[in-house]
C-alpha atoms as a PDB file:
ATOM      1  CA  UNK A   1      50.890  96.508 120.278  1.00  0.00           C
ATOM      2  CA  UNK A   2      50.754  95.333 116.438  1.00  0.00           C
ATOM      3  CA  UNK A   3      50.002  97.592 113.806  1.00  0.00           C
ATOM      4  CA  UNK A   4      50.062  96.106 109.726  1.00  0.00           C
ATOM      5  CA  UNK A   5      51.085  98.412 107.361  1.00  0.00           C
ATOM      6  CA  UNK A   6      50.644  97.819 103.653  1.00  0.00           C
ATOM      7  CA  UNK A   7      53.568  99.341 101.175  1.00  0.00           C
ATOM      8  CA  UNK A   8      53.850  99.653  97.534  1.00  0.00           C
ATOM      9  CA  UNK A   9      54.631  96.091  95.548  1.00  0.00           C
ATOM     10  CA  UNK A  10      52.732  94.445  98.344  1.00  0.00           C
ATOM     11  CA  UNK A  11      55.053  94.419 101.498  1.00  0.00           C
ATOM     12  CA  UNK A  12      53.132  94.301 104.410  1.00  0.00           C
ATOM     13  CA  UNK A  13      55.368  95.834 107.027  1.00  0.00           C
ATOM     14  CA  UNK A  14      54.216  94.488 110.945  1.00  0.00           C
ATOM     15  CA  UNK A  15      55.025  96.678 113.741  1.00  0.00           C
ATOM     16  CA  UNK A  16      55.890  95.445 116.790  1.00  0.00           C
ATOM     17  CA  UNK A  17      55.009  98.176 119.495  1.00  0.00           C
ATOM     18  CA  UNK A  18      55.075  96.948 122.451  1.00  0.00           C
ATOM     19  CA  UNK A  19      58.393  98.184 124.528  1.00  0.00           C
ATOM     20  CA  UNK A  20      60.547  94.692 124.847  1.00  0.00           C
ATOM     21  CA  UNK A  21      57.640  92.567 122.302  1.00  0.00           C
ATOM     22  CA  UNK A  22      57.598  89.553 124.756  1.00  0.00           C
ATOM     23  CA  UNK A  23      55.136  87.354 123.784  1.00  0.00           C
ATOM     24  CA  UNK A  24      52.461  87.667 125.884  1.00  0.00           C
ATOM     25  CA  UNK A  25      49.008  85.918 125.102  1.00  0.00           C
ATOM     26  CA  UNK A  26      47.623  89.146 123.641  1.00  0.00           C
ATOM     27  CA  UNK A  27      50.955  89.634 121.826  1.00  0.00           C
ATOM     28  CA  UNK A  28      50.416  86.162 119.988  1.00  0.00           C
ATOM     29  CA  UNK A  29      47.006  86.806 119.094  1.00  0.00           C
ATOM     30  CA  UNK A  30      47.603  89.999 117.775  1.00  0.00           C
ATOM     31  CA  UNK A  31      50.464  88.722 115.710  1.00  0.00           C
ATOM     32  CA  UNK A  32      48.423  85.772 114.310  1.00  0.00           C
ATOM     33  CA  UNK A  33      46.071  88.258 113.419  1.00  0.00           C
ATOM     34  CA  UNK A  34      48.572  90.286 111.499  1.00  0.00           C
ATOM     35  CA  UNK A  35      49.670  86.776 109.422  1.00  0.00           C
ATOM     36  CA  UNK A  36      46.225  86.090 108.772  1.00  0.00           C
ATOM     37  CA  UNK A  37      45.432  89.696 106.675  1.00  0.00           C
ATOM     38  CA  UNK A  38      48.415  89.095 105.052  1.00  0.00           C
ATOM     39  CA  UNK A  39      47.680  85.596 103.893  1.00  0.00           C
ATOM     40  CA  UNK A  40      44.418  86.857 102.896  1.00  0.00           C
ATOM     41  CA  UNK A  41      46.050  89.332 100.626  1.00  0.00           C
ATOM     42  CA  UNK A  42      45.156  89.367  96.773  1.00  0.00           C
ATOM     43  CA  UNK A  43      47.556  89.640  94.660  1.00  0.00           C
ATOM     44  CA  UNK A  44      51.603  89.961  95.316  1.00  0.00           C
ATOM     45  CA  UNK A  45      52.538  90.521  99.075  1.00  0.00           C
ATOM     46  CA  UNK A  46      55.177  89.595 101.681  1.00  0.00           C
ATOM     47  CA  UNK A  47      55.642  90.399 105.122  1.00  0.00           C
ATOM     48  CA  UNK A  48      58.540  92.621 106.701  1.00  0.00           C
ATOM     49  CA  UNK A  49      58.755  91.907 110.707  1.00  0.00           C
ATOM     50  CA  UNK A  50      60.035  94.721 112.380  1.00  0.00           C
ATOM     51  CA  UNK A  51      60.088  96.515 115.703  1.00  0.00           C
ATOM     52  CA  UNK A  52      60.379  99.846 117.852  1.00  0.00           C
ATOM     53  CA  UNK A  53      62.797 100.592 120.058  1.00  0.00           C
ATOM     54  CA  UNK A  54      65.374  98.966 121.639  1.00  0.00           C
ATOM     55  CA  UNK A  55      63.735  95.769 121.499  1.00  0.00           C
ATOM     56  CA  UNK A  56      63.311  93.835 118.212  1.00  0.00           C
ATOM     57  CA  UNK A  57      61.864  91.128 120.473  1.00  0.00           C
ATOM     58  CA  UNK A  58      62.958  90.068 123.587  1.00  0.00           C
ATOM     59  CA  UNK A  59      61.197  86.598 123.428  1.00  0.00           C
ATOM     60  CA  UNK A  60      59.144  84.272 125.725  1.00  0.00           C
ATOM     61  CA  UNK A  61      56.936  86.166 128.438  1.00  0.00           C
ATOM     62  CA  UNK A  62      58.771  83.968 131.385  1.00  0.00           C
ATOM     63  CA  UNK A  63      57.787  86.620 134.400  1.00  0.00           C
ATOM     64  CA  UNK A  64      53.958  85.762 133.014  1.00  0.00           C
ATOM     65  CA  UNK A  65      54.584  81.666 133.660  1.00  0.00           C
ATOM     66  CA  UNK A  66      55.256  82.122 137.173  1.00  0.00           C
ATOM     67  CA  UNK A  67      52.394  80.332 139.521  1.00  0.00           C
ATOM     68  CA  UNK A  68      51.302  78.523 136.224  1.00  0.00           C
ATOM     69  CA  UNK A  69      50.339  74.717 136.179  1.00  0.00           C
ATOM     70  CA  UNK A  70      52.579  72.596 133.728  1.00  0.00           C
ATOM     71  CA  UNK A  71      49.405  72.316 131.734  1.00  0.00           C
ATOM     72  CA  UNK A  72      49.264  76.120 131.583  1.00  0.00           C
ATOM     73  CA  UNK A  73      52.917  76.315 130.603  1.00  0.00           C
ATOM     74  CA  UNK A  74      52.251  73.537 128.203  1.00  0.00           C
ATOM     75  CA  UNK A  75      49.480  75.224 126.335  1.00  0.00           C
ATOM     76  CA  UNK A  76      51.618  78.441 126.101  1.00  0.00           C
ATOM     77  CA  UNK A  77      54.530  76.574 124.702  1.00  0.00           C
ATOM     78  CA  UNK A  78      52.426  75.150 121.842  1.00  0.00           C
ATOM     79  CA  UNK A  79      51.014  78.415 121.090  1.00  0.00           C
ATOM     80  CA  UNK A  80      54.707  79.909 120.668  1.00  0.00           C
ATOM     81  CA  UNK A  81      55.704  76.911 118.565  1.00  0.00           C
ATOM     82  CA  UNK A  82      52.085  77.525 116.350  1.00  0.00           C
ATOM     83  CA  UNK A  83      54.098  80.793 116.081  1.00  0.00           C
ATOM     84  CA  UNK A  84      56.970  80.013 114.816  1.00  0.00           C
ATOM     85  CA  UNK A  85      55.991  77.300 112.692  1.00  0.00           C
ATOM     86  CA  UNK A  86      53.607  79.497 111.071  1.00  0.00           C
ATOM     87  CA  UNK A  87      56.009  82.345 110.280  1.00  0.00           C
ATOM     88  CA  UNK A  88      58.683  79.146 108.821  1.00  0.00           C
ATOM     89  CA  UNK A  89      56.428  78.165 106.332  1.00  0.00           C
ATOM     90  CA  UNK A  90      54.403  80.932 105.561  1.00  0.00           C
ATOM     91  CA  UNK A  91      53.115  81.189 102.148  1.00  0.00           C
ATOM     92  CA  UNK A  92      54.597  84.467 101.360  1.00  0.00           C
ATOM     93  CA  UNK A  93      58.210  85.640 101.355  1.00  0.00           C
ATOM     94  CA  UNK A  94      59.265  86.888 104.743  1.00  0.00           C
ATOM     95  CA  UNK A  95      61.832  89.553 105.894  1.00  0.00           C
ATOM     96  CA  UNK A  96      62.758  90.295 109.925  1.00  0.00           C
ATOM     97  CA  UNK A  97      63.947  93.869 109.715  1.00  0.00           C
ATOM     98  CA  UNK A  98      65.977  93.707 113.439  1.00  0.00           C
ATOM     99  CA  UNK A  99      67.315  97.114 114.532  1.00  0.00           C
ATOM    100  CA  UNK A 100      67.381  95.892 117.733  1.00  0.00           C
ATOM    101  CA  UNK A 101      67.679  93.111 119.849  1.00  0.00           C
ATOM    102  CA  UNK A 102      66.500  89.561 119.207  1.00  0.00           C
ATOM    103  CA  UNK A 103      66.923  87.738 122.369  1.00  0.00           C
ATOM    104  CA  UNK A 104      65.810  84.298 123.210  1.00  0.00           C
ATOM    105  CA  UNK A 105      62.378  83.207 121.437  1.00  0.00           C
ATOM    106  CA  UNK A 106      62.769  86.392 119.751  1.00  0.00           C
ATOM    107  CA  UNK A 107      65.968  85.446 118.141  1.00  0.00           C
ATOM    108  CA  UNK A 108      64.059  81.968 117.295  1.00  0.00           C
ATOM    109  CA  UNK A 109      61.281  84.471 115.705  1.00  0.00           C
ATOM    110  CA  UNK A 110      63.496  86.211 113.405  1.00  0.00           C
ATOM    111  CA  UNK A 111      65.207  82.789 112.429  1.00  0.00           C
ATOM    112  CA  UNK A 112      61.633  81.757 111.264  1.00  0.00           C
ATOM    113  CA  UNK A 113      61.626  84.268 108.372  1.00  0.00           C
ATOM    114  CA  UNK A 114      63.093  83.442 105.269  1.00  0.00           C
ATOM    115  CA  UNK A 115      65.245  86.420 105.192  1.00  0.00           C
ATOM    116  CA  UNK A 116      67.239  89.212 108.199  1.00  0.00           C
ATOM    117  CA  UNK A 117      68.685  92.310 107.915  1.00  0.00           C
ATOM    118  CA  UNK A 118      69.883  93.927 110.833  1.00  0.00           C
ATOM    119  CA  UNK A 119      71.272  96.950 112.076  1.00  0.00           C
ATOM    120  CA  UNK A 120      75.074  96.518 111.508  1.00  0.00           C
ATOM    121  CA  UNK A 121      76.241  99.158 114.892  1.00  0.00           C
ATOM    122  CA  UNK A 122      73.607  98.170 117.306  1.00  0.00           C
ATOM    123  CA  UNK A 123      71.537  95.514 119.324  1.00  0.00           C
ATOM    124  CA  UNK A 124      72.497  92.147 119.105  1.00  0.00           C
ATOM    125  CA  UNK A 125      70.828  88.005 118.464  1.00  0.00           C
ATOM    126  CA  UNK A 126      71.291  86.072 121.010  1.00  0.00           C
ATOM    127  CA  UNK A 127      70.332  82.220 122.318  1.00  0.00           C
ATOM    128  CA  UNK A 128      70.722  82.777 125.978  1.00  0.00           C
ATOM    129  CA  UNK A 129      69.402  79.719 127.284  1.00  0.00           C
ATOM    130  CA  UNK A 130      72.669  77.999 128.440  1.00  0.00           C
ATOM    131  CA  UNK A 131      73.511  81.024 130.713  1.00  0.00           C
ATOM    132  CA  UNK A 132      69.695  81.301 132.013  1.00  0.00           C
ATOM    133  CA  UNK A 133      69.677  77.412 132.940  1.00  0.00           C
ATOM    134  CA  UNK A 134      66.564  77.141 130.424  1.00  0.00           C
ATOM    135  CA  UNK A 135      67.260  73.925 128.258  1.00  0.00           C
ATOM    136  CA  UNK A 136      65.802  74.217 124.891  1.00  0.00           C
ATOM    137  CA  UNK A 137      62.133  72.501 123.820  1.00  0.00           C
ATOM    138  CA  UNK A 138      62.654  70.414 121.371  1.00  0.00           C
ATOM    139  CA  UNK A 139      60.750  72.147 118.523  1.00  0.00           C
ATOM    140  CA  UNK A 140      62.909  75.179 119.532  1.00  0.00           C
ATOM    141  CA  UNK A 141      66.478  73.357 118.823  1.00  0.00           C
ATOM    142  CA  UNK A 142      65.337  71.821 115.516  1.00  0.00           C
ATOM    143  CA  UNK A 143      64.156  75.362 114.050  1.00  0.00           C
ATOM    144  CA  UNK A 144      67.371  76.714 115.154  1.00  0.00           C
ATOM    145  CA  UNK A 145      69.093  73.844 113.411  1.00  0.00           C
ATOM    146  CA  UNK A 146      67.216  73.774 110.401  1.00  0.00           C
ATOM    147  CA  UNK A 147      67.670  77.834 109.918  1.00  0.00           C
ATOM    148  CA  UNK A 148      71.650  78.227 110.718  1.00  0.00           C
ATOM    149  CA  UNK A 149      75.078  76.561 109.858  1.00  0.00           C
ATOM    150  CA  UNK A 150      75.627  73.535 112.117  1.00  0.00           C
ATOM    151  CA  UNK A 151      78.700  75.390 113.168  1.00  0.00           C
ATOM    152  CA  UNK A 152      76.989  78.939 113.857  1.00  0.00           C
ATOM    153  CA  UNK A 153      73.947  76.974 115.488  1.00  0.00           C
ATOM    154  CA  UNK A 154      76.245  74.598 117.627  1.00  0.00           C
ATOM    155  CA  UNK A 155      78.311  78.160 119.452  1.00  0.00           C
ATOM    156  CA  UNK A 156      74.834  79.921 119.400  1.00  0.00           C
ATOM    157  CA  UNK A 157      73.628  77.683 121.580  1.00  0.00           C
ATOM    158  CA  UNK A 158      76.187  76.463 124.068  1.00  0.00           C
ATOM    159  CA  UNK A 159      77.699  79.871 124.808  1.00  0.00           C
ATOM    160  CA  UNK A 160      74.528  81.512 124.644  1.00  0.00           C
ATOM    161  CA  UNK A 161      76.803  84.330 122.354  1.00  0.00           C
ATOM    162  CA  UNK A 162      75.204  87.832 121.719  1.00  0.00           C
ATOM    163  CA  UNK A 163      76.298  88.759 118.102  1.00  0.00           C
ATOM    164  CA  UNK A 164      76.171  91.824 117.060  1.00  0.00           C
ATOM    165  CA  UNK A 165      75.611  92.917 113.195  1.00  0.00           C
ATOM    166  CA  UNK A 166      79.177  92.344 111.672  1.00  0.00           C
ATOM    167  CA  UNK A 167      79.383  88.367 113.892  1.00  0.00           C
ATOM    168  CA  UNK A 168      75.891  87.601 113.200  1.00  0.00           C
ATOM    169  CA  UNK A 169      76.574  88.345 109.300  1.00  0.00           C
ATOM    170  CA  UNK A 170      79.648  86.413 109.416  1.00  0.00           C
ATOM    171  CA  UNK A 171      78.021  83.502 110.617  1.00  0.00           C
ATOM    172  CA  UNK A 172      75.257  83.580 108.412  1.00  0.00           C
ATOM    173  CA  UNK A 173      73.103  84.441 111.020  1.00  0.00           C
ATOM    174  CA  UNK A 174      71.819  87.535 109.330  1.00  0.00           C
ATOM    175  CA  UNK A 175      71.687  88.295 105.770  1.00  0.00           C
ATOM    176  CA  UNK A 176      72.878  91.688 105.609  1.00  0.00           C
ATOM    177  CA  UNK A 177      74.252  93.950 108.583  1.00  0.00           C
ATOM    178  CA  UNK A 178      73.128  97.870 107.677  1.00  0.00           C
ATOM    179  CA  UNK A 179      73.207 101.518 108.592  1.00  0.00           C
ATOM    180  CA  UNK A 180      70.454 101.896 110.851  1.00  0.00           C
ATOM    181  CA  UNK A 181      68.425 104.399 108.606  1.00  0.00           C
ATOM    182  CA  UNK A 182      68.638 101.459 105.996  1.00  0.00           C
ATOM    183  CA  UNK A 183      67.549  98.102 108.147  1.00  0.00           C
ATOM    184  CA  UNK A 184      63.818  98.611 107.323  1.00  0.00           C
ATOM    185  CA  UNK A 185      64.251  99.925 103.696  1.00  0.00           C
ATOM    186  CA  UNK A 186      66.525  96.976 102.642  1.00  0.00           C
ATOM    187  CA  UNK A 187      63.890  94.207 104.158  1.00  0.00           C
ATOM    188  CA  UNK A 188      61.312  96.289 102.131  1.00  0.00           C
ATOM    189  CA  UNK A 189      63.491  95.965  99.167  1.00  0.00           C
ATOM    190  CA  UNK A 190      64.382  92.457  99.609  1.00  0.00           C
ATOM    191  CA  UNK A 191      60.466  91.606 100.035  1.00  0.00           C
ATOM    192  CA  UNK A 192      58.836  93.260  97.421  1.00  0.00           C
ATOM    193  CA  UNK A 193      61.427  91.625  95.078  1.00  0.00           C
ATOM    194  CA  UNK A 194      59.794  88.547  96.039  1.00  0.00           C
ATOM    195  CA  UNK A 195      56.302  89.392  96.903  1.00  0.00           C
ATOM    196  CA  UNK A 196      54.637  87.892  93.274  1.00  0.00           C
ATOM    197  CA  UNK A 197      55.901  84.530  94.233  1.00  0.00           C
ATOM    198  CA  UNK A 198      52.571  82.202  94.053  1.00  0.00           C
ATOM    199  CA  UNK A 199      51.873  81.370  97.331  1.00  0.00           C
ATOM    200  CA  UNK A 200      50.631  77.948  96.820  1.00  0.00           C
ATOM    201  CA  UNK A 201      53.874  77.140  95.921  1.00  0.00           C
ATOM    202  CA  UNK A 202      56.477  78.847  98.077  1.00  0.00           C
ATOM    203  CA  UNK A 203      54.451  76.950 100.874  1.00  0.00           C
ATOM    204  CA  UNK A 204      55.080  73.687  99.485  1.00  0.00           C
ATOM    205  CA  UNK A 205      58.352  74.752  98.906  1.00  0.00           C
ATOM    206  CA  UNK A 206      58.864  75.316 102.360  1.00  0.00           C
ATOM    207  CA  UNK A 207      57.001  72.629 103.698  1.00  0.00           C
ATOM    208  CA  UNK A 208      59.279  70.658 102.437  1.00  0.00           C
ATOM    209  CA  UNK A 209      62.411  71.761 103.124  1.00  0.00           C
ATOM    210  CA  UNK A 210      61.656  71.946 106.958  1.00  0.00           C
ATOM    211  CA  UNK A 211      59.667  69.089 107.157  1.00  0.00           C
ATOM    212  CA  UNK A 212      61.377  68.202 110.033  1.00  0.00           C
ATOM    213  CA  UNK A 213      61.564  70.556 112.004  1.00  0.00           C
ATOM    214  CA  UNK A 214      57.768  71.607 111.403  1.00  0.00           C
ATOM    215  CA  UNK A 215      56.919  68.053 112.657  1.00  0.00           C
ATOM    216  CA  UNK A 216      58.724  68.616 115.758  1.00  0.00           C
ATOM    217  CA  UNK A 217      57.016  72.679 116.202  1.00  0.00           C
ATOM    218  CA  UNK A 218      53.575  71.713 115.282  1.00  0.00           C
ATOM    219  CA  UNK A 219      53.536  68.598 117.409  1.00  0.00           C
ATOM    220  CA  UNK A 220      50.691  68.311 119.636  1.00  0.00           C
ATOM    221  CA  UNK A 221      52.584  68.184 122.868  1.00  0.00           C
ATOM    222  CA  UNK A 222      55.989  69.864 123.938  1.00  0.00           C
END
């Protein structure tokens, strides 16, 4: 489901395996997991997030909630904003390789790392929650609005958009928009020029800046 590989410089690439990467229970676990070797590294590191297939990440495990009490659903919910407040202030530089679609908490995912390069002729990011009748939690709108242009953030979310490469890169949604040989290479790249950042420090650094919206994500209810 998750594998961690480690690369030269000290990029730790994590492989998401899993078909559409929905997150699941297990799926959350696993990932934790991942972010937990990784912050136990010695030494430079950073983290690339990528994934197989079609899927980059295709977000919240929905078909999984159904039957669930709201204190089920509630529990879940925290442990996908753990998630993503985890991955927005992680200590070490971090890098979504996407070469393929980011849809719904999966696009939310990939807005948690510091940095995305996608794959500029295929797969798409998109906030589909207007068009699925799904308001946003609140911890969910203020990571989106703390990660993208008011502007970009504001049409991502009311008409539920998919962008591909070029309009995701034009919006600032992305970083860079590649040939699909070079998605994973250039988040390796970008990574390992950051990876001897002191960790100590880039967390305080981003603790900081999105003190807000980590107040909101790591909120004990939803």
């Amino acid at each position: 489901m998750i594998d961690l590989e480690r690369h030269d410089g000290g990029v730790c690439v994590l492989r998401m395996r899993d078909g559409e990467n929905r997150f699941t229970n297990e799926f959350l676990g696993r990932f934790s997991a991942a972010l937990d070797e990784v912050e136990r590294s010695e030494g430079p590191a950073a983290l690339v997030t990528t994934g197989d297939g079609k899927f980059w990440s295709n977000g919240l495990a929905l078909d999984a909630l159904a039957g669930r009490s709201a204190a089920e659903v509630g529990a879940y919910l925290r442990e996908v904003h753990r998630l993503f407040a985890r991955v927005l202030a992680f200590p070490r530089a971090t890098v979504a390789a996407i070469g393929g679609h980011a849809f719904a908490g999966g696009a939310m995912l990939a807005l948690a790392h510091d940095f995305r390069v996608m794959r500029a002729d295929r797969g798409f990011v998109c906030l589909p929650e207007v068009d699925l009748r799904l308001p946003l939690q609140p911890g969910m709108t203020a990571l989106i609005a703390a990660r993208l242009p008011a502007q970009a953030a504001h049409e991502a979310i009311v008409t539920g958009r998919r962008y591909g490469g070029a309009d995701a890169l034009a919006r600032g949604i992305v970083d860079e928009a590649v040939a699909e040989a070079e998605v994973l290479p250039r988040a390796i790249e970008r990574a390992r020029e950051l990876a001897g950042k002191d960790p100590a420090t880039l967390a305080a650094l981003k603790r900081g800046l999105y003190a807000g919206a980590l107040a909101v994500l790591e909120a004990p209810g939803v």
